[in-house]
Protein backbone atom coordinates (compact mmCIF):
# COMPACT_ATOMS: atom_id res chain seq x y z
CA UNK A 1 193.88 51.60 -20.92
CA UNK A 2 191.35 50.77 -24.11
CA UNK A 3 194.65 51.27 -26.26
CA UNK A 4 196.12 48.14 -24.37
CA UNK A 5 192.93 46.41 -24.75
CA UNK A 6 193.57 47.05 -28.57
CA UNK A 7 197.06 46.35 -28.69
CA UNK A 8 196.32 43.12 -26.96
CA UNK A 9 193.25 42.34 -29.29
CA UNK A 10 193.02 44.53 -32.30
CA UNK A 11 189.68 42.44 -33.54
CA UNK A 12 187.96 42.90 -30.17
CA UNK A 13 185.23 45.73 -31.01
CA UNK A 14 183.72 46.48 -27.62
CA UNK A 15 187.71 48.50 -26.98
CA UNK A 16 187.23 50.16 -29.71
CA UNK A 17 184.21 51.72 -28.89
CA UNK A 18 185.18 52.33 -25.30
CA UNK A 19 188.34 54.19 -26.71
CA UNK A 20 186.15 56.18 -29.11
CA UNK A 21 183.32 57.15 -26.08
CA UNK A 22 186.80 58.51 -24.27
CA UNK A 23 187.90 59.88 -26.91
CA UNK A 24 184.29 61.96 -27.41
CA UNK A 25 184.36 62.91 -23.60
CA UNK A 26 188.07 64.24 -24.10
CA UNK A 27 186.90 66.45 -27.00
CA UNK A 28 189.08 64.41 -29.41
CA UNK A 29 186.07 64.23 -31.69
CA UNK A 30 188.37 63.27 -34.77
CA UNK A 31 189.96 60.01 -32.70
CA UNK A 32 186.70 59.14 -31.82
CA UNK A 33 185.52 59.31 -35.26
CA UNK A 34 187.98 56.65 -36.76
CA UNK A 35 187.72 54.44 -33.52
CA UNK A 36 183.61 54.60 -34.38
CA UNK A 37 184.68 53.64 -38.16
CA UNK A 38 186.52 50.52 -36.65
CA UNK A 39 183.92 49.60 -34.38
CA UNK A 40 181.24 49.65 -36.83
CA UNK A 41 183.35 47.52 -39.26
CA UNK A 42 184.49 44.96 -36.60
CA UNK A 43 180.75 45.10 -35.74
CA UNK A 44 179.60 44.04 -39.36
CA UNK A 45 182.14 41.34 -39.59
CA UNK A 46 181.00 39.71 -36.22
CA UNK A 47 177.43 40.31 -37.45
CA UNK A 48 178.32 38.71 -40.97
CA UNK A 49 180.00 35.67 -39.21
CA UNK A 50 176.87 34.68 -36.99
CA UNK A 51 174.71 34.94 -39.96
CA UNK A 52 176.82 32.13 -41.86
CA UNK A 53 176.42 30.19 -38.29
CA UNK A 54 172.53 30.46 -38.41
CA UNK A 55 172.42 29.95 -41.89
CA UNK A 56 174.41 26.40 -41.47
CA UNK A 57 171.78 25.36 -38.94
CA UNK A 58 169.32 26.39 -41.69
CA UNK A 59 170.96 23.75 -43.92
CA UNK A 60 171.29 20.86 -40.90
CA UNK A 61 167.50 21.54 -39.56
CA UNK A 62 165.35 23.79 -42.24
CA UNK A 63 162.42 23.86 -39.85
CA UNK A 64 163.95 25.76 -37.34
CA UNK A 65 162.34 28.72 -36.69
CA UNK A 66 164.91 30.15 -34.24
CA UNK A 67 167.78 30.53 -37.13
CA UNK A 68 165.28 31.50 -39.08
CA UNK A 69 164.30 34.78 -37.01
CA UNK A 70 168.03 35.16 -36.41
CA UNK A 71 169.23 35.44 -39.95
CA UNK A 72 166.15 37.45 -40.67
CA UNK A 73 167.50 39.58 -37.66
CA UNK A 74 171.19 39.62 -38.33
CA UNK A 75 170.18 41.34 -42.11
CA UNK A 76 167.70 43.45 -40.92
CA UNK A 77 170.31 45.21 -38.56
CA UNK A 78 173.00 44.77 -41.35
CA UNK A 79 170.91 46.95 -43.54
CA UNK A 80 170.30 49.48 -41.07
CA UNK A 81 173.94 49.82 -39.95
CA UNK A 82 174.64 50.48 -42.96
CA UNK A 83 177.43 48.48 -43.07
C-alpha cells in the first residue's frame, strides 16, 4: 500500500516513513533503513523550504516575532537532525 503512496508521490515523506515502520515490523531492517534515509532527506528539504518562507516574512515585517521563533526553530531542529 505505502509503495503506491510512493509511486503516486515520490516527494511525499510521511509514505516513506510508513513504508520504512513496515518494513522494521517485517524484519526487513535493511528496506527500512534506506526508506529512513529518504524520509530524513525529504524531511530536511521540507524543513529547508519553510525556513526560506519565514525568513521572507522576516524581510516584509522584521518585527515579527513569530518568524522569528520559527526560523530560530526550523535551524535548531536542522542541526539536530543532522541533516
Amino acid at each position: 500500500m505505502f509503495t503506491s503512496v510512493i509511486r503516486l508521490d515520490p516527494t511525499f515523506a510521511e509514505g516513506w516513513n510508513k513504508r520504512a515502520m513496515v518494513h522494521w515490523l517485517m524484519g526487513i531492517v535493511s528496506d527500512s533503513m534506506k526508506d529512513s534515509r529518504r524520509t530524513l532527506i525529504l524531511e530536511r528539504d521540507d524543513m529547508t523550504e519553510a525556513v526560506s518562507a519565514f525568513e521572507a516574512v522576516l524581510k516584509i515585517s522584521p518585527k515579527s516575532g513569530n518568524a522569528k521563533l520559527k526560523v530560530l526553530s526550523l535551524h535548531r531542529g536542522i542541526q539536530k537532525e543532522g541533516v
